[in-house]
Protein backbone atom coordinates (compact mmCIF):
# COMPACT_ATOMS: atom_id res chain seq x y z
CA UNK A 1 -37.66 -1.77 -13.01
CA UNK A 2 -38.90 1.27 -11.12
CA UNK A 3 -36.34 3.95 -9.65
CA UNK A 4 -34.14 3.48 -6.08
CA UNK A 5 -36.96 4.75 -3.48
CA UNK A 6 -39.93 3.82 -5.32
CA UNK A 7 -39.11 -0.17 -5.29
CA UNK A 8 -42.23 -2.83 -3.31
CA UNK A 9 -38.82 -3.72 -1.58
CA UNK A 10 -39.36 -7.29 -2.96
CA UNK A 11 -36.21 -9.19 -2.45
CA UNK A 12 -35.22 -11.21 -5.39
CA UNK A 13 -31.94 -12.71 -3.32
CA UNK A 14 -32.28 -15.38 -1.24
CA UNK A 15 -28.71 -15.81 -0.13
CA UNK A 16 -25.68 -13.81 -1.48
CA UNK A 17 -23.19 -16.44 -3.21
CA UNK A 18 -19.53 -15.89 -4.61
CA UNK A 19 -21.21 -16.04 -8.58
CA UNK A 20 -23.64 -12.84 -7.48
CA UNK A 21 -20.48 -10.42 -6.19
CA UNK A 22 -19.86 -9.20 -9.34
CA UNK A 23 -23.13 -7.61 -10.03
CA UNK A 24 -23.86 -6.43 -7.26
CA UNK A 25 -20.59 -4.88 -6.48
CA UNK A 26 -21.16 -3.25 -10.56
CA UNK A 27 -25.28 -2.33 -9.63
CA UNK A 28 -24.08 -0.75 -5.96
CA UNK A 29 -21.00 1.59 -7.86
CA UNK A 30 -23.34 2.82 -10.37
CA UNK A 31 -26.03 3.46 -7.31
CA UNK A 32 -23.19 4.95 -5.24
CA UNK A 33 -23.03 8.03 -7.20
CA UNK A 34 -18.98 8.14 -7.45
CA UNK A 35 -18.32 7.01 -3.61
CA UNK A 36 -18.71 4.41 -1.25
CA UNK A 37 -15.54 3.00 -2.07
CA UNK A 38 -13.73 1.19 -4.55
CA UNK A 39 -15.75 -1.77 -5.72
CA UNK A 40 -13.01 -4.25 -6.94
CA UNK A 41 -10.91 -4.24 -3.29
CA UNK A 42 -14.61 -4.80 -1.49
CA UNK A 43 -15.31 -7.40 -4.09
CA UNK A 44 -12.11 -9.71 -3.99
CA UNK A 45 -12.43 -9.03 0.40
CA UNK A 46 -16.04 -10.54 0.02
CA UNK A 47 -14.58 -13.26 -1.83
CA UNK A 48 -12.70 -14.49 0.13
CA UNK A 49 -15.24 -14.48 2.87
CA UNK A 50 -17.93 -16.28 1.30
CA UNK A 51 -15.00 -18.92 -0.13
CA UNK A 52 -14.46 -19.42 3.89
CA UNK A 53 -17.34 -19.73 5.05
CA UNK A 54 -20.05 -19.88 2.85
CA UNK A 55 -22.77 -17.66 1.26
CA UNK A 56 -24.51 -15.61 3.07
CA UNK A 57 -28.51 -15.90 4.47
CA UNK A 58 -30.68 -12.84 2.81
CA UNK A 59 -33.49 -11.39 5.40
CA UNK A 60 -35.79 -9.33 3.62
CA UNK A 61 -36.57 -6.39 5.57
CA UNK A 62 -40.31 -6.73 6.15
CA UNK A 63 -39.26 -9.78 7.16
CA UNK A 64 -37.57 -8.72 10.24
CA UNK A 65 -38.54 -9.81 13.88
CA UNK A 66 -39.34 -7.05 16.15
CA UNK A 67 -36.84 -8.41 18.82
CA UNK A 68 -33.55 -8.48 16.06
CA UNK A 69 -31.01 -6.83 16.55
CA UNK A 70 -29.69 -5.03 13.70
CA UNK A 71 -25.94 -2.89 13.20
CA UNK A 72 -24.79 -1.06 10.08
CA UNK A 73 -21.73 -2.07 8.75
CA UNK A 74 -19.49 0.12 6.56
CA UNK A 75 -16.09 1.97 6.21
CA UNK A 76 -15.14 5.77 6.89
CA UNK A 77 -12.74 7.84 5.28
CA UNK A 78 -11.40 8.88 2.23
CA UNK A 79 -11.95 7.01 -0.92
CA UNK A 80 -8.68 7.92 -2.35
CA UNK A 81 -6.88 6.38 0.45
CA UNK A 82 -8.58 3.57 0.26
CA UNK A 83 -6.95 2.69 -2.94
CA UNK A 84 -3.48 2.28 -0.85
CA UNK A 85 -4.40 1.15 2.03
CA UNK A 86 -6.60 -1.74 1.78
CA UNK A 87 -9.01 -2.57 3.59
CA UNK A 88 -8.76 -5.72 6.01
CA UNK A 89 -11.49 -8.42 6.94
CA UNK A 90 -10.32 -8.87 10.70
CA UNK A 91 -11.13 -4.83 10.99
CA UNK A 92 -14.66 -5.05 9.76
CA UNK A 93 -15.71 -7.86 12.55
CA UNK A 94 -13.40 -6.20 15.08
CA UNK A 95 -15.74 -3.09 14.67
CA UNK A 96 -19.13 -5.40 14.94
CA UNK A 97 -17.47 -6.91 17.89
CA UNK A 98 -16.83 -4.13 19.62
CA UNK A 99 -20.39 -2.77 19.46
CA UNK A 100 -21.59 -6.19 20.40
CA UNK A 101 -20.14 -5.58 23.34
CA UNK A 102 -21.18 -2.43 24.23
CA UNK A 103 -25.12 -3.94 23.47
CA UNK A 104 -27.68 -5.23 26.33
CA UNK A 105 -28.59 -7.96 23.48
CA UNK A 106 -26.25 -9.71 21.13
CA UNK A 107 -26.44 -8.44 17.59
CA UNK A 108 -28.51 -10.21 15.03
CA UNK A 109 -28.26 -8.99 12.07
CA UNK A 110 -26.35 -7.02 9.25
CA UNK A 111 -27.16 -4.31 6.87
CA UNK A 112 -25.36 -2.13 4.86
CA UNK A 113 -25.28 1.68 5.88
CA UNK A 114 -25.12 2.61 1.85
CA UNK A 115 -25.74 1.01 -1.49
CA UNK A 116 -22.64 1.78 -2.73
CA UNK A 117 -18.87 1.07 -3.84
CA UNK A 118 -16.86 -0.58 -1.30
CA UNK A 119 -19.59 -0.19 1.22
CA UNK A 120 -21.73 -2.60 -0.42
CA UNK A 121 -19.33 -5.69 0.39
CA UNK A 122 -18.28 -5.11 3.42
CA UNK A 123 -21.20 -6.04 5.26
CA UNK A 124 -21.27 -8.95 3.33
CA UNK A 125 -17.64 -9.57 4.19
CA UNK A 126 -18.82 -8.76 8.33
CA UNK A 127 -22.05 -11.15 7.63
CA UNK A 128 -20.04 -14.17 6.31
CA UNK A 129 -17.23 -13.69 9.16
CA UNK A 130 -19.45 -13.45 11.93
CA UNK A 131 -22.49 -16.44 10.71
CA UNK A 132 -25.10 -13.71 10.59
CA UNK A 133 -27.65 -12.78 7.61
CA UNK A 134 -27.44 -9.84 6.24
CA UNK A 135 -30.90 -7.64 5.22
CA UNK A 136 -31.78 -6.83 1.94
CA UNK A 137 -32.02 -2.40 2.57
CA UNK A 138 -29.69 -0.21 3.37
CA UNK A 139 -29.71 4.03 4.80
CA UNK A 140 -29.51 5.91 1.69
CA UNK A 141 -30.55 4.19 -1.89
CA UNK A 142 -27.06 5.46 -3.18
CA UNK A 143 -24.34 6.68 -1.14
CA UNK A 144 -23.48 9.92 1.00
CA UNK A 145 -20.26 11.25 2.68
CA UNK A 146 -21.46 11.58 6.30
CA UNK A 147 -22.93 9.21 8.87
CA UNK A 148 -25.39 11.07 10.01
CA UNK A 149 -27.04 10.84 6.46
CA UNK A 150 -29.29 7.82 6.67
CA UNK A 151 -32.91 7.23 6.55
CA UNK A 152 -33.19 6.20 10.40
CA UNK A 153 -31.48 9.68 11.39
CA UNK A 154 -34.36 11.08 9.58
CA UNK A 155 -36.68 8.80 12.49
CA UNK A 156 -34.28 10.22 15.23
CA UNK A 157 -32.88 7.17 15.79
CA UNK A 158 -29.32 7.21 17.05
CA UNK A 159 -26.15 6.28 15.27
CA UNK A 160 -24.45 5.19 18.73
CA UNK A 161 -23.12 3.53 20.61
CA UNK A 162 -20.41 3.21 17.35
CA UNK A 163 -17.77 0.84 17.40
CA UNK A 164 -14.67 1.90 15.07
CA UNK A 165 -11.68 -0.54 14.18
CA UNK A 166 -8.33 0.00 12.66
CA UNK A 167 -6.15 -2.52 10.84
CA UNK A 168 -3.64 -2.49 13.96
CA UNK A 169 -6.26 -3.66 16.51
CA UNK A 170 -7.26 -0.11 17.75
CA UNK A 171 -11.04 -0.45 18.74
CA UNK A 172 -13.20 2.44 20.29
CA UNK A 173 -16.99 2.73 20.76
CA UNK A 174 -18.41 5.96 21.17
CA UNK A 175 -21.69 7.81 22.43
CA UNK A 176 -22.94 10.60 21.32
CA UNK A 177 -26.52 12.07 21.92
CA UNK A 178 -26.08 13.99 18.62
CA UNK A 179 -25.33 11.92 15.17
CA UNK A 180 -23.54 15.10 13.45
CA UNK A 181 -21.40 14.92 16.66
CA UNK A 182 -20.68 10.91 15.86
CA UNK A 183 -19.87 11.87 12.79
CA UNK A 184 -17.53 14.71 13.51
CA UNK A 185 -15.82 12.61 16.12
CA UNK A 186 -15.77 9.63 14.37
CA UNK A 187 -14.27 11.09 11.41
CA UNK A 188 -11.45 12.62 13.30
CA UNK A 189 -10.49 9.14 14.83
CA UNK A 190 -10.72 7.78 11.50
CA UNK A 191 -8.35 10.04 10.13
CA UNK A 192 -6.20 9.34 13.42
CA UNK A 193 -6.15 5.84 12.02
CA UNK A 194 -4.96 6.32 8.77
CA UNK A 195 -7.75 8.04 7.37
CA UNK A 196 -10.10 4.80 6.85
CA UNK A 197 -11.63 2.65 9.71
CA UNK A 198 -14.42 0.43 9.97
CA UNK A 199 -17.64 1.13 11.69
CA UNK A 200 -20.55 -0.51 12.95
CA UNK A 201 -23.69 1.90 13.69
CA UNK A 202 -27.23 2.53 14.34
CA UNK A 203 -27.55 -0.46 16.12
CA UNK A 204 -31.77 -0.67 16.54
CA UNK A 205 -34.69 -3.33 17.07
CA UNK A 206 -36.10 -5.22 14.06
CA UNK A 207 -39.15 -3.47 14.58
CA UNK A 208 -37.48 -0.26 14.10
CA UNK A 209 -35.43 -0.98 11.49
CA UNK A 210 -38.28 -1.80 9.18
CA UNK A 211 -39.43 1.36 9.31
CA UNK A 212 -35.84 3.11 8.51
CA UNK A 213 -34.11 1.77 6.09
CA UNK A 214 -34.61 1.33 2.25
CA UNK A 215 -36.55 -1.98 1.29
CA UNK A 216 -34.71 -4.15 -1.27
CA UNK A 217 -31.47 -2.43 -2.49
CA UNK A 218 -29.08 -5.18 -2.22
CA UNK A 219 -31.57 -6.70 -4.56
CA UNK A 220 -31.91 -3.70 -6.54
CA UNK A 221 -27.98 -3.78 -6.80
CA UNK A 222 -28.14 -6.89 -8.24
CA UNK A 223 -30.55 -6.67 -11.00
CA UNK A 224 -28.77 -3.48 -11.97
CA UNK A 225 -25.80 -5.02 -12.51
CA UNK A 226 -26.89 -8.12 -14.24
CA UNK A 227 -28.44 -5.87 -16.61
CA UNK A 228 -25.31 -3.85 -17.22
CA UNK A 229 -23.51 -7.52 -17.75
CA UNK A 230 -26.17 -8.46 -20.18
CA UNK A 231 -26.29 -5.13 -21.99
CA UNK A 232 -22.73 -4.94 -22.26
CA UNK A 233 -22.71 -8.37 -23.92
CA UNK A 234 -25.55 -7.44 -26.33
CA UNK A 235 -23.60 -4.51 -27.43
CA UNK A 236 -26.28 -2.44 -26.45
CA UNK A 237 -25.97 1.64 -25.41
CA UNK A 238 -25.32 0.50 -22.19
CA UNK A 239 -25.33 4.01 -20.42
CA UNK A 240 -28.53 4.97 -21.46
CA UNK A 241 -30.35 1.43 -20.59
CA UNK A 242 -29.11 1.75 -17.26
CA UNK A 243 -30.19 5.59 -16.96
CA UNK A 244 -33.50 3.70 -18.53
CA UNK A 245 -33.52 1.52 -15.70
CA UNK A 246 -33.17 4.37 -12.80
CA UNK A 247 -36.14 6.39 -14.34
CA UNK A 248 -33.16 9.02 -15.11
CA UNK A 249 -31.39 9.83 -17.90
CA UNK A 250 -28.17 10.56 -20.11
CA UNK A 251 -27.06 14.13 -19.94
CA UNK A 252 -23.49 14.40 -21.17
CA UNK A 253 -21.31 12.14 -23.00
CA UNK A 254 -17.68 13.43 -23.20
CA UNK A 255 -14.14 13.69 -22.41
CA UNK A 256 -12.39 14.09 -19.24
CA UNK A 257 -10.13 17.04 -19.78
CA UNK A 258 -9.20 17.67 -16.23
CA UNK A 259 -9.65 16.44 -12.44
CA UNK A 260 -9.20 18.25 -9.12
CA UNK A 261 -8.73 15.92 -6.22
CA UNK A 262 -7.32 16.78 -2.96
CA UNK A 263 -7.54 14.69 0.83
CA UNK A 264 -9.33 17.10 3.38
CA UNK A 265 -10.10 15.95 6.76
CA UNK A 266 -11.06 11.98 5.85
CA UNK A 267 -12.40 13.00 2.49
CA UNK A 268 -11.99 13.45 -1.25
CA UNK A 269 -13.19 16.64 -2.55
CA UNK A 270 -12.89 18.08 -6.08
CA UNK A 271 -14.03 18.85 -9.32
CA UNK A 272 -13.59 16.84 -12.75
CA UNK A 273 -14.13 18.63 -16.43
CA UNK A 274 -15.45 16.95 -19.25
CA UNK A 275 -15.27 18.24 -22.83
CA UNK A 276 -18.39 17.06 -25.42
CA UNK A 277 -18.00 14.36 -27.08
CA UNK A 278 -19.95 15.63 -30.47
CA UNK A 279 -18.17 19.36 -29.24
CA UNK A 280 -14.71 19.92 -27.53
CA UNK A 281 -16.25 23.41 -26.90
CA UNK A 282 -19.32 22.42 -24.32
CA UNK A 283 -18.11 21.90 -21.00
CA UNK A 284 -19.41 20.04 -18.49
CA UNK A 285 -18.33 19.91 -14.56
CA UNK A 286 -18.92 17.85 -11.78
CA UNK A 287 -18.19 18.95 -8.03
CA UNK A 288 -17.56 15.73 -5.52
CA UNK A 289 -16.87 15.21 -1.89
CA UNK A 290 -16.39 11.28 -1.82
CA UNK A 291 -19.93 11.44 -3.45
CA UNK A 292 -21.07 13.40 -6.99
CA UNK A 293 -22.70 16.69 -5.00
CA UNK A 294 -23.32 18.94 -7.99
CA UNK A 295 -23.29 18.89 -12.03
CA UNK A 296 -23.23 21.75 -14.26
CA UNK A 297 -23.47 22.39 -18.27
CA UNK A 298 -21.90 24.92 -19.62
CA UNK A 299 -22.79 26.46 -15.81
CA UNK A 300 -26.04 26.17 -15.45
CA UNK A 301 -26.97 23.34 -13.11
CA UNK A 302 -28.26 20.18 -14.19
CA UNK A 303 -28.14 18.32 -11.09
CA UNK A 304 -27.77 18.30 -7.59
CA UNK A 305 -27.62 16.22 -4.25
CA UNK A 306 -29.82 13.92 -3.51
CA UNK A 307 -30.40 12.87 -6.73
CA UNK A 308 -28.02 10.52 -8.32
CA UNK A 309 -25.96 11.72 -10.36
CA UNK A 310 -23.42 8.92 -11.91
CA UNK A 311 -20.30 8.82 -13.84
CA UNK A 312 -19.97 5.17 -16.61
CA UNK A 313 -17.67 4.41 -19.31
CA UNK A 314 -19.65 5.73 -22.18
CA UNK A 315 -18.23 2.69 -23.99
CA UNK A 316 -19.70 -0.40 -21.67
CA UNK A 317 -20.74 1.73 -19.00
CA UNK A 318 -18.40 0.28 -15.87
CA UNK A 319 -19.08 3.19 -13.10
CA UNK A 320 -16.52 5.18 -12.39
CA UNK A 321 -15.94 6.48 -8.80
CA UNK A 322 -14.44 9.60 -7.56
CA UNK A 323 -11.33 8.32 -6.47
CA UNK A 324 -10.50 6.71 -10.22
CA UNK A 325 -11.34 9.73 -12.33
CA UNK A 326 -8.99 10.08 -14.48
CA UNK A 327 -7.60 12.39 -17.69
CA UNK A 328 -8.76 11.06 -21.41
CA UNK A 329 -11.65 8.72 -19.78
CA UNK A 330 -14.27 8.84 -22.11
CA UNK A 331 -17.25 9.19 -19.92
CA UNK A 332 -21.37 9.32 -19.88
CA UNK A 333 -23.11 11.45 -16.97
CA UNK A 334 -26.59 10.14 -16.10
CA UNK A 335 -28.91 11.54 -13.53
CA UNK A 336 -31.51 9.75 -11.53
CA UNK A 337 -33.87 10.64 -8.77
CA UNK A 338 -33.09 9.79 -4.82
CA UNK A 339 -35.25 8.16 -3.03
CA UNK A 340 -38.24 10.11 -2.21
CA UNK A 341 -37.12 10.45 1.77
CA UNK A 342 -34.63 12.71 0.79
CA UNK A 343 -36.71 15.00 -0.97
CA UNK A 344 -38.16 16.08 2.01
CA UNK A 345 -37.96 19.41 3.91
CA UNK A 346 -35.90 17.17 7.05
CA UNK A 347 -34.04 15.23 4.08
CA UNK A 348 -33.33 18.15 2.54
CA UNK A 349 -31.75 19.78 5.81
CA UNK A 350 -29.48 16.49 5.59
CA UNK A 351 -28.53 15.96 2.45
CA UNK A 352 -29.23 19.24 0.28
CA UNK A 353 -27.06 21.36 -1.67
CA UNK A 354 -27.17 24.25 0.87
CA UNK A 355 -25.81 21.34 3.47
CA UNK A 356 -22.96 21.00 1.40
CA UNK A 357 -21.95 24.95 1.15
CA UNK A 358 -23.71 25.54 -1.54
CA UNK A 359 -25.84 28.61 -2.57
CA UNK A 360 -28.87 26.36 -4.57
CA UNK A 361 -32.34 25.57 -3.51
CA UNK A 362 -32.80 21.72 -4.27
CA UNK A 363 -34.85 21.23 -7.82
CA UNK A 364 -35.55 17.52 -8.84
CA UNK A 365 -33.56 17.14 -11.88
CA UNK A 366 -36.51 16.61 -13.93
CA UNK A 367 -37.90 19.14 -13.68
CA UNK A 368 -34.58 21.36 -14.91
């Protein structure tokens, strides 16, 4: 299997049944590098969608017609609020809807904005609603905090018109002719809303959208999780076949010994310690804002954005997200590279440490 970013974008799903939630919801958390959202509430919401009204029709993305019309489908806010205030189904299509609207052309088609968490399910929960298939890519190969961070920004395409939906029927669909602006704004509805809404984005041609998003994730989601199913039952060292699998590797194994987790302006930011496994004495940090931004060794840097880097259960290697972090987890750190867009000078200028606040020129983990 080669790395997210690197994959022919060769879609091994034809449809997306009720039996094939469970791995990709597992493959999409490990991808989604901490965030995205938890993966259990999107799983038992697409569930219940699929049980109503069937599985849902795969498009592979080179399979796109030029005249499609394709929307990205996700939720914003902060993970950790997520966990009490779950998410609705009627929300996700209300946002679709609304954009739909606001469209010269009905919409088409589905895809999800990220590969990861939550966010993975929910445009399978908006495909199975509203009778539409749902593309095998998605905007980042693993997940980020911001909407502006997606492959097509990188093309200049536009995240708006953006419709937003709340659990109590609130709708709103904004323009902006900047998509750090849609992001700013939208965020600050969001957190008007209860700090999580649902969005619909980046609504483009099918012609266009081949040549933005990510080929074959939602595949690549899948395969990662059947492995981890299958290596799990094996009693393999199931953190280490799946860093293996994501041309990455293991770099701690440990304790956590302590997690910082605070609710600023529609996200989770914080740090979580971890204490060697082997030695008590090595410490090992990780820095998150929804997503894992930064990891450190005994501080020196191991790690940073965009490359992966992902938290598992060193024993059976479930992924762990930001928002479930918890004291006494025993937990394996693996890195893995991003997909090669994001390496980029204009990826960089996205999605970079120095984007985040930090002081850090980008290295590619491997070569630290």
């Amino acid at each position: 299997m080669t790395a997210p970013g690197t994959d022919t974008g060769t879609s091994t799903l034809s449809s997306v049944t009720r039996e094939d939630l469970k791995d990709i919801a597992t493959g999409a958390a490990i991808l989604g590098t901490g965030g995205g959202g938890d993966p259990y509430v999107g799983r038992l919401l697409a569930d219940v969608a699929l049980a109503q009204h069937g599985p849902v029709r795969i498009t592979p993305l080179g399979e796109l017609p030029d005249d499609a019309v394709v929307v990205a489908v996700g939720v914003i806010g902060a993970p950790t609020i997520g966990l009490e205030k779950i998410q609705g189904a009627e929300e996700v299509t209300d946002a679709v809807k609304a954009l739909d609207a606001a469209l010269p052309h009905p919409v088409t088609h589905i895809v999800c904005t990220e590969i990861g968490g939550g966010n993975s399910m929910v445009p399978i929960v908006a495909a199975a609603r509203l009778g539409l298939p749902l593309v095998d890519a998605d905007g980042m190969g693993r997940a980020f905090p911001e909407l502006q961070m997606l492959t097509p920004g990188l093309l200049g395409i536009s995240a708006t018109p953006l419709g937003l939906a709340d659990e109590k029927g609130n709708t709103l669909v904004l323009r902006s002719p900047q998509n750090d602006w849609a992001e700013h704004i939208a965020r600050a509805v969001a957190v008007s809303m209860g700090c999580t809404a649902s969005y619909a984005m980046y609504p483009m041609a099918g012609a266009d959208a081949r040549a933005a998003y990510i080929p074959g994730t939602l595949s690549w989601a899948h395969r990662l999780g059947r492995l981890h199913r299958r290596s799990r039952s094996d009693h393999r060292d199931v953190p280490a076949v799946i860093a293996a699998e994501l041309d990455g590797r293991v770099v701690f194994r440990g304790k956590v010994t302590g997690v910082e987790r605070r609710t600023v302006g529609g996200f989770v930011r914080g740090r979580a310690v971890l204490a060697g496994a082997g030695d008590p004495a090595e410490r090992f940090e990780i820095e998150f804002q929804n997503e894992n931004l930064v990891a450190r060794y005994d501080g020196r840097i191991v790690a940073t954005v965009p490359d992966l880097i992902c938290v598992v259960e060193s024993d059976g290697g479930a992924p762990i997200t930001t928002e479930n972090l918890g004291y006494g987890m025993r937990a394996s750190v693996l890195v893995a590279p991003s997909d090669p867009r994001w390496r980029t000078e204009r990826g960089l200028s996205l999605v970079g440490p120095r984007y985040f606040g930090y002081d850090l020129d980008y290295v590619p983990f491997e070569h630290r």
